[in-house]
C-alpha atoms as a PDB file:
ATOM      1  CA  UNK A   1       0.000   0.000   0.000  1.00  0.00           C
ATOM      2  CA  UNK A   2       1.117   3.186  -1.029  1.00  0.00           C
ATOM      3  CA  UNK A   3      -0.768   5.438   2.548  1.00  0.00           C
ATOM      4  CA  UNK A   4      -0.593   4.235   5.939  1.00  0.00           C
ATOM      5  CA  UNK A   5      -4.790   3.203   7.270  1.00  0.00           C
ATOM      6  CA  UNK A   6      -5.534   6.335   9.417  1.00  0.00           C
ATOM      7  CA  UNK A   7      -6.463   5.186  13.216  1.00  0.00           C
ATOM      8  CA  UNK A   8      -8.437   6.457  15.940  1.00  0.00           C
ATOM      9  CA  UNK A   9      -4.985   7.549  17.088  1.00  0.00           C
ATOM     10  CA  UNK A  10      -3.397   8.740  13.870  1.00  0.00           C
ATOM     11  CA  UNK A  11      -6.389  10.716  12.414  1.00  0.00           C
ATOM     12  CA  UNK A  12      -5.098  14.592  12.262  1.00  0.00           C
ATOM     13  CA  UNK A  13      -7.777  16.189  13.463  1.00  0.00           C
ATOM     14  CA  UNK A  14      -6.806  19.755  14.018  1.00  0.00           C
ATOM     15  CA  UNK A  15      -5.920  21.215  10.299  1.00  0.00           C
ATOM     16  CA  UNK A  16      -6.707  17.616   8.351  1.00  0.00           C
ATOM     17  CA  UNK A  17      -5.452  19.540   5.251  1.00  0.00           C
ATOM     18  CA  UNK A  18      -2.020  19.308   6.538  1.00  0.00           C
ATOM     19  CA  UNK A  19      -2.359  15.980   7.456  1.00  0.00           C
ATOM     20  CA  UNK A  20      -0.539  13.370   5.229  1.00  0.00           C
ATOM     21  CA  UNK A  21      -0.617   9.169   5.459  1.00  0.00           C
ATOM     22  CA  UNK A  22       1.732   8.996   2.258  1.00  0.00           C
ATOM     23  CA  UNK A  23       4.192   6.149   2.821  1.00  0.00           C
ATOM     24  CA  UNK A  24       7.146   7.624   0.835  1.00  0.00           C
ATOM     25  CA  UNK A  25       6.278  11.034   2.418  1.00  0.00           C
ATOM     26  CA  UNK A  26       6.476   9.650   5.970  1.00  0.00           C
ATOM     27  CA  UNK A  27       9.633   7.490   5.464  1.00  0.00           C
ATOM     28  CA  UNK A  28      11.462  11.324   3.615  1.00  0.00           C
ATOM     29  CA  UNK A  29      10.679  12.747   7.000  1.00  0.00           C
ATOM     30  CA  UNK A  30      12.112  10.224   9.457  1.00  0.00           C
ATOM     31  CA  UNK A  31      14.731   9.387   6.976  1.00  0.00           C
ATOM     32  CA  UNK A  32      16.220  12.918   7.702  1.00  0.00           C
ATOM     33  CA  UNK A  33      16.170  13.157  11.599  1.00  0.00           C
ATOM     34  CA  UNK A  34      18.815  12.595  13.807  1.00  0.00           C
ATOM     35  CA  UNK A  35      16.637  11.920  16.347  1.00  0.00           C
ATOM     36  CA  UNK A  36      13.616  11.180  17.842  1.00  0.00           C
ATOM     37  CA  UNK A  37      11.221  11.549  20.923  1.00  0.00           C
ATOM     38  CA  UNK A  38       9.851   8.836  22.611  1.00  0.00           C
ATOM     39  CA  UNK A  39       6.966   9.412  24.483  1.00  0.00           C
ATOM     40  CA  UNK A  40       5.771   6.656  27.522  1.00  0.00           C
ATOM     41  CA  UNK A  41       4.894   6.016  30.943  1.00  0.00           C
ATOM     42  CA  UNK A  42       5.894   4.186  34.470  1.00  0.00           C
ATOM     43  CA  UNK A  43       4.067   3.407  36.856  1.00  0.00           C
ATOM     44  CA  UNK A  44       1.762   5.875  35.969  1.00  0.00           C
ATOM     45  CA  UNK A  45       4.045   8.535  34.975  1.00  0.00           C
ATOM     46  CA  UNK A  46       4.899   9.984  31.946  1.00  0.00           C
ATOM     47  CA  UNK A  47       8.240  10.573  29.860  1.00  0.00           C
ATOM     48  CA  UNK A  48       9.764  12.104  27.277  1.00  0.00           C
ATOM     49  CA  UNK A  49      13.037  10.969  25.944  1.00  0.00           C
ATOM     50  CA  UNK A  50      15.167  12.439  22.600  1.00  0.00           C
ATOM     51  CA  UNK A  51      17.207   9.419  21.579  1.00  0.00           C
ATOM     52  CA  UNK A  52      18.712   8.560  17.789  1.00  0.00           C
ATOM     53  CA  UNK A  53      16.433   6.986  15.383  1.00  0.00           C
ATOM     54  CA  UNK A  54      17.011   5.295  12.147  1.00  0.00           C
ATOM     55  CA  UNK A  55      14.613   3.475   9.623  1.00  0.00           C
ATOM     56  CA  UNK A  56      15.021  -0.334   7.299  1.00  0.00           C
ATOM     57  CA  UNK A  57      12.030  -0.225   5.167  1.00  0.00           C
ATOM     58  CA  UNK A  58       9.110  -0.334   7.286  1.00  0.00           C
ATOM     59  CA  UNK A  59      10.750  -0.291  10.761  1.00  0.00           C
ATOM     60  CA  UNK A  60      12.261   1.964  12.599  1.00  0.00           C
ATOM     61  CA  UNK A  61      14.994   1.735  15.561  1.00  0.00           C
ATOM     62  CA  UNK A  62      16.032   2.873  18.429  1.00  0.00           C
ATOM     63  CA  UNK A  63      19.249   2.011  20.986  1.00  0.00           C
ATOM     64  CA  UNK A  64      21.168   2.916  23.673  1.00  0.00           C
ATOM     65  CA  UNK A  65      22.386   1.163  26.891  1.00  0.00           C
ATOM     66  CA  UNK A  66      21.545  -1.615  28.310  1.00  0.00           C
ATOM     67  CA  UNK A  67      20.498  -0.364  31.394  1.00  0.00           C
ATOM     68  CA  UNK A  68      18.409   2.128  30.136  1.00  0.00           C
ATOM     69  CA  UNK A  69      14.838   2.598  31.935  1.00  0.00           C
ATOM     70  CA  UNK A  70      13.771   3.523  28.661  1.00  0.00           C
ATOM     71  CA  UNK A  71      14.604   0.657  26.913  1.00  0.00           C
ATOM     72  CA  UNK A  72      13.601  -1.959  29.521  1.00  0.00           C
ATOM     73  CA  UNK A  73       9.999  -1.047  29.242  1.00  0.00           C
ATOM     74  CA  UNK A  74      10.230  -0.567  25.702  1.00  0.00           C
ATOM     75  CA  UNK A  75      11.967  -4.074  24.952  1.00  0.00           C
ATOM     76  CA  UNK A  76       9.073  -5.739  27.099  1.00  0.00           C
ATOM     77  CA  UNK A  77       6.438  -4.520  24.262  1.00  0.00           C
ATOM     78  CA  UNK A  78       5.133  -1.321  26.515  1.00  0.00           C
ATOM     79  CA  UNK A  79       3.532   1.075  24.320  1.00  0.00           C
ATOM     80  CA  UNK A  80       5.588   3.955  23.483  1.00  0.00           C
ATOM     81  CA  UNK A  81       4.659   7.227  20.949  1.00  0.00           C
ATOM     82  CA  UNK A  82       7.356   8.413  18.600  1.00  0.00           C
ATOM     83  CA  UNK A  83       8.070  11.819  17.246  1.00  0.00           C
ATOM     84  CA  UNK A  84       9.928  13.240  14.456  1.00  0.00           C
ATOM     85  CA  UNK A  85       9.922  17.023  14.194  1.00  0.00           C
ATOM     86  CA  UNK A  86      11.783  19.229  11.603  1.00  0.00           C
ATOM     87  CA  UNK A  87      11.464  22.953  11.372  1.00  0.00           C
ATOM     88  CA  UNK A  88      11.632  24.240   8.200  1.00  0.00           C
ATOM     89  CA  UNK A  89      11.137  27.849   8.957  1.00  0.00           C
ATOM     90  CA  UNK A  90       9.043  30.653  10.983  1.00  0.00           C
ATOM     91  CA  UNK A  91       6.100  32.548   8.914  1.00  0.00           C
ATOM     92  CA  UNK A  92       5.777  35.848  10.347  1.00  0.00           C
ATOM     93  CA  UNK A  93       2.561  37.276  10.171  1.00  0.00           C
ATOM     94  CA  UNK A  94       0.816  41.171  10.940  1.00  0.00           C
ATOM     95  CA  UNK A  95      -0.893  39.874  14.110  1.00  0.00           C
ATOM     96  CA  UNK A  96       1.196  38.074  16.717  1.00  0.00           C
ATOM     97  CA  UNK A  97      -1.675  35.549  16.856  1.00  0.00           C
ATOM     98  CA  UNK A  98      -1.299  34.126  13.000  1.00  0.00           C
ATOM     99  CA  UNK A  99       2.503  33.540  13.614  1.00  0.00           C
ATOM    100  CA  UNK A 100       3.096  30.093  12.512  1.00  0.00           C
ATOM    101  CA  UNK A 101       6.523  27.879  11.754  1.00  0.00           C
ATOM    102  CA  UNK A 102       6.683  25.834   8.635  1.00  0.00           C
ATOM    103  CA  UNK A 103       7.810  22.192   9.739  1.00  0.00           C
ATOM    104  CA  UNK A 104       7.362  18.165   8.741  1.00  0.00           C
ATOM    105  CA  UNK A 105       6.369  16.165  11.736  1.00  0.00           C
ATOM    106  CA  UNK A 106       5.517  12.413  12.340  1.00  0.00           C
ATOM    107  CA  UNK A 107       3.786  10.759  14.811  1.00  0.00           C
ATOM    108  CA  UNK A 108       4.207   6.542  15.776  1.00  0.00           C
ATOM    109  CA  UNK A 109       2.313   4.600  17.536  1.00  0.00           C
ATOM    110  CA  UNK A 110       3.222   1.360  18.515  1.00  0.00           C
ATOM    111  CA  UNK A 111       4.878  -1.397  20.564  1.00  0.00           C
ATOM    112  CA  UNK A 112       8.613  -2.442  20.445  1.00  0.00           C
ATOM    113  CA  UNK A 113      10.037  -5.811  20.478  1.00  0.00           C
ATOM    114  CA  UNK A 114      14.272  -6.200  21.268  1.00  0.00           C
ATOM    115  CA  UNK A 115      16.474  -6.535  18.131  1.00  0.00           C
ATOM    116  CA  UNK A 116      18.628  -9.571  19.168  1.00  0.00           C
ATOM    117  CA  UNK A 117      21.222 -11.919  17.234  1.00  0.00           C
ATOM    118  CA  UNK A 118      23.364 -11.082  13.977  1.00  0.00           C
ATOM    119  CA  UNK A 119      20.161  -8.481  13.428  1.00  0.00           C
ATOM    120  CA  UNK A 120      21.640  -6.302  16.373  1.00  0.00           C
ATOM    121  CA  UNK A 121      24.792  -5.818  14.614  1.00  0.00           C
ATOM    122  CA  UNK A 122      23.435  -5.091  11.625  1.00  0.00           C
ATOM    123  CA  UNK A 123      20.963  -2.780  12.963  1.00  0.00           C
ATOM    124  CA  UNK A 124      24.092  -1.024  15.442  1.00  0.00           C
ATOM    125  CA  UNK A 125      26.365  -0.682  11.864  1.00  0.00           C
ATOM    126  CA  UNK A 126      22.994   0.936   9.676  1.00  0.00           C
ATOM    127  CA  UNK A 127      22.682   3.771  12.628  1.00  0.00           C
ATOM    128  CA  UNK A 128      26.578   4.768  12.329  1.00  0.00           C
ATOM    129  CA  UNK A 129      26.021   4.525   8.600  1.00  0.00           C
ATOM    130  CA  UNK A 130      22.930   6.520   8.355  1.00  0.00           C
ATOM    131  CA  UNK A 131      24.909   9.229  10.931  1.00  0.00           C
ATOM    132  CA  UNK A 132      27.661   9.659   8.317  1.00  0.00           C
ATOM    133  CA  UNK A 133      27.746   8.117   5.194  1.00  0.00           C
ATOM    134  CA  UNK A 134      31.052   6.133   4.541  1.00  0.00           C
ATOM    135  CA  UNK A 135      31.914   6.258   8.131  1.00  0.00           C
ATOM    136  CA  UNK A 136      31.282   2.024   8.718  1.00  0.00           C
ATOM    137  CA  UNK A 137      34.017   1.276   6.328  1.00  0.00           C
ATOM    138  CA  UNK A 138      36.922   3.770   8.471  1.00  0.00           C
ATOM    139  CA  UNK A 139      35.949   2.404  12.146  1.00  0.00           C
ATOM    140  CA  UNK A 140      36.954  -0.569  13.846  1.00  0.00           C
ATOM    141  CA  UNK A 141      33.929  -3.268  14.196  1.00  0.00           C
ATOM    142  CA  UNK A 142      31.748  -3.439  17.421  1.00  0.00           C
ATOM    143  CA  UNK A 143      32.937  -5.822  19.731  1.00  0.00           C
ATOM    144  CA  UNK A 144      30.882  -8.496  21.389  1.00  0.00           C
ATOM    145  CA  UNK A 145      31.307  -6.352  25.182  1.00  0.00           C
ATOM    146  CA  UNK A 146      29.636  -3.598  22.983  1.00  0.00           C
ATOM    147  CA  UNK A 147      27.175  -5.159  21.544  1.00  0.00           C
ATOM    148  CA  UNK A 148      26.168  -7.042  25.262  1.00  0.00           C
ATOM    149  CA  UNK A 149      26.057  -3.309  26.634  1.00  0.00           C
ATOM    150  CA  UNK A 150      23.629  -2.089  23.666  1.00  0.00           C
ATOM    151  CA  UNK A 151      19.654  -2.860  23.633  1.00  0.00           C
ATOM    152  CA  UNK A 152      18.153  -2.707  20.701  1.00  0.00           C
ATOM    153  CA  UNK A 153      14.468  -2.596  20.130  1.00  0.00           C
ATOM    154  CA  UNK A 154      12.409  -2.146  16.434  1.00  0.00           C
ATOM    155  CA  UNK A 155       9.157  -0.882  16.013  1.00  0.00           C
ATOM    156  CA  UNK A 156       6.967  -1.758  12.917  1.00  0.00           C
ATOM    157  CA  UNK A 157       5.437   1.355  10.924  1.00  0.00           C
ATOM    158  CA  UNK A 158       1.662   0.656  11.370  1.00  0.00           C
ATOM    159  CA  UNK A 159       0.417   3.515  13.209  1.00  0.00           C
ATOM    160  CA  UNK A 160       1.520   6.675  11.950  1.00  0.00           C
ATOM    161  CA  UNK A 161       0.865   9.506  10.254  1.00  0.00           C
ATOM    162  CA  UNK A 162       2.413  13.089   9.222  1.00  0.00           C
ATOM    163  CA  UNK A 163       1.677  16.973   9.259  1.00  0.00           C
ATOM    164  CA  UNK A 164       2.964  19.806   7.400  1.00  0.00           C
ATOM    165  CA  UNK A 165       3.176  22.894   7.155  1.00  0.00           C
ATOM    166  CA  UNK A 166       4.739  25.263   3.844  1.00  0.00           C
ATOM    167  CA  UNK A 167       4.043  28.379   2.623  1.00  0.00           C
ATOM    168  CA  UNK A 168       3.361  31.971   3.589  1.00  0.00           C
ATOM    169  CA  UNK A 169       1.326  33.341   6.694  1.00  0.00           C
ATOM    170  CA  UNK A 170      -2.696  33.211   6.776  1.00  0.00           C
ATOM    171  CA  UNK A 171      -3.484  36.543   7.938  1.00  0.00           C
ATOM    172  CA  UNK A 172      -6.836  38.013   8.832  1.00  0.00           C
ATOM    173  CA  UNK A 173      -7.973  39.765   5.460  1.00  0.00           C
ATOM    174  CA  UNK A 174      -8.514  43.110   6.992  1.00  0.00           C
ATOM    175  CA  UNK A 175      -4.217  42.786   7.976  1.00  0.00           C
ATOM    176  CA  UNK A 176      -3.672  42.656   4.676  1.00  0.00           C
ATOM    177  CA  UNK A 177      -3.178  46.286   4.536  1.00  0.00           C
ATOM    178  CA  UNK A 178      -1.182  46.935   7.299  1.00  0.00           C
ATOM    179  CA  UNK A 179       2.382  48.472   6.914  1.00  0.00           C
ATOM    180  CA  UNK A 180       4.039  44.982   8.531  1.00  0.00           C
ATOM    181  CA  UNK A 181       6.388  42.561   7.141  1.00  0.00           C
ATOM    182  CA  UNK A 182       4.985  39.508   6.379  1.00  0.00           C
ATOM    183  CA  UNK A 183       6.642  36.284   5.341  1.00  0.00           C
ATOM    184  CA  UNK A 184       8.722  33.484   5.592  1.00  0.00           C
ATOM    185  CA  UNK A 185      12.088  33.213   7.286  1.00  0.00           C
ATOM    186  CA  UNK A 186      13.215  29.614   6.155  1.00  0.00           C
ATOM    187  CA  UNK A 187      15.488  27.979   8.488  1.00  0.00           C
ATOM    188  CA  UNK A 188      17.903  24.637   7.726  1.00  0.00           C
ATOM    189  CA  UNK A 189      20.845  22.727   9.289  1.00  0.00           C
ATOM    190  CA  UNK A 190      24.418  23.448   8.151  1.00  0.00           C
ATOM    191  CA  UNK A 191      27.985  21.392   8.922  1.00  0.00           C
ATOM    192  CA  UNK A 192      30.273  23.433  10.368  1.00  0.00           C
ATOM    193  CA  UNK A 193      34.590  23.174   9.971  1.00  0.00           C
ATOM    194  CA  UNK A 194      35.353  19.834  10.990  1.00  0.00           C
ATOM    195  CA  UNK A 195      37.457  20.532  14.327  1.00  0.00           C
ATOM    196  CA  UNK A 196      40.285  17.346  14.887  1.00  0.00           C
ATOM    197  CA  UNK A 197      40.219  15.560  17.686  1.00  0.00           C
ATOM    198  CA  UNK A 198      43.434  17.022  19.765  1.00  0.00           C
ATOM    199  CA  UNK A 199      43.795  13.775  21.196  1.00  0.00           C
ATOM    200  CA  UNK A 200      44.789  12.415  17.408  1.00  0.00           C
ATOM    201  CA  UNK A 201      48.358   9.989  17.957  1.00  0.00           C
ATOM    202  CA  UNK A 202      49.545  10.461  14.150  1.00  0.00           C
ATOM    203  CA  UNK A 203      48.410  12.506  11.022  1.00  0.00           C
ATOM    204  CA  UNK A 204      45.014  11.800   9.956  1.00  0.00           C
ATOM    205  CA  UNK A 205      43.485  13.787   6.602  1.00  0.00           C
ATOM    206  CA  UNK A 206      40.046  14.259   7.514  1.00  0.00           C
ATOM    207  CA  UNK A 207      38.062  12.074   5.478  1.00  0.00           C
ATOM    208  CA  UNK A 208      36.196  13.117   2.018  1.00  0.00           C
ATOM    209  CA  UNK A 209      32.859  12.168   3.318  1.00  0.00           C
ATOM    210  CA  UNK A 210      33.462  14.452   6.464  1.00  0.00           C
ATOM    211  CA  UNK A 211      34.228  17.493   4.086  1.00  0.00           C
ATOM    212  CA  UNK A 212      31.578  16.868   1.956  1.00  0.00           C
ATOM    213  CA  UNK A 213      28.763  16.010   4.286  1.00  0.00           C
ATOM    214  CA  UNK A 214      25.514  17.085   4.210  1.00  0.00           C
ATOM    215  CA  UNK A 215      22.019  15.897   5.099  1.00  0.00           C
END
């Protein structure tokens, strides 16, 4: 299928224009975030967590230590809610109350299960691949201390769905002839100079796909 079903839980309700439940759209969005937020409870209490995400077709993963709160009630199949956010830029309207940002978001609904065996690996070498292109083939393979230390845990893309915003402000029409700026201000994420590590023992170039990067 080429959309995600809309849910109870998925449904954009507020703005359904913006709304989208395009597969391809959904996995661009993800595809291009560092990171995610997870979103569940304990004992009753709620938390939110940022934490790195990365997507193989229709799953998507997250990891981190072992002893992680997080991922002990995750890897036991609690239900957790996933967000991907990216801000695109900030509309500036003629009335404080129409200011708006442009942005992608994505919202996941679902319950994990722990990525174990030769998948674990795998899954641990796709997230420093997805961070930086090229990068697996430099660095020296996880070992199996490492990998014991690391939890895993995938969650399938049933779920979900997607908003966005684009485009100028949506002022009241009577604004429309006030002396104010309106407009967009986009906004995006640049590299900076790679800076060497001082700690460096001999003379390193800094790799091609570090000069070049880009996301």
């Amino acid at each position: 299928m080429s959309t995600f079903v809309k849910t109870a839980k998925t449904k954009i309700k507020r703005l359904p224009k913006r709304g989208s439940y395009d597969r391809e759209t959904i996995y661009r969005i993800i595809d291009e975030a560092l990171i995610c937020h997870v979103g569940f409870t304990i004992d009753c209490e709620p938390y939110v967590v940022p934490t790195a995400i990365a997507r193989v077709d229709n799953d998507i993963y997250i990891h981190g230590s072992r002893v992680s709160r997080m991922l002990k009630h995750l890897a036991q199949g609690e239900p957790a809610c996933i967000v991907v956010t990216h801000i695109d830029g900030l509309v500036l309207a003629r009335s404080g109350f129409h200011h708006s940002m442009n942005y992608r978001s994505v919202i996941i609904f679902g319950n994990g299960v722990p990525v174990v065996g030769p998948d674990k690996r795998n899954i641990l070498d796709t997230f420093v691949e997805r961070l930086v292109p090229g990068r697996l083939a430099d660095i020296r393979p996880i070992n199996r201390k490492e990998l014991a230390a690391t939890t895993v845990v995938k969650f399938e893309l049933n779920e979900v769905s997607a908003k966005i915003r684009s485009g100028p402000p949506a002022d009241d029409m009577e604004d429309y002839d006030l002396p104010v700026w309106a407009g967009e201000l986009p906004l995006s994420m640049t590299k900076g100079k790679p800076v060497t590590d001082p700690d460096m023992r001999m003379e390193v170039p800094v790799p091609t796909y570090v000069k070049r990067y880009k996301r």
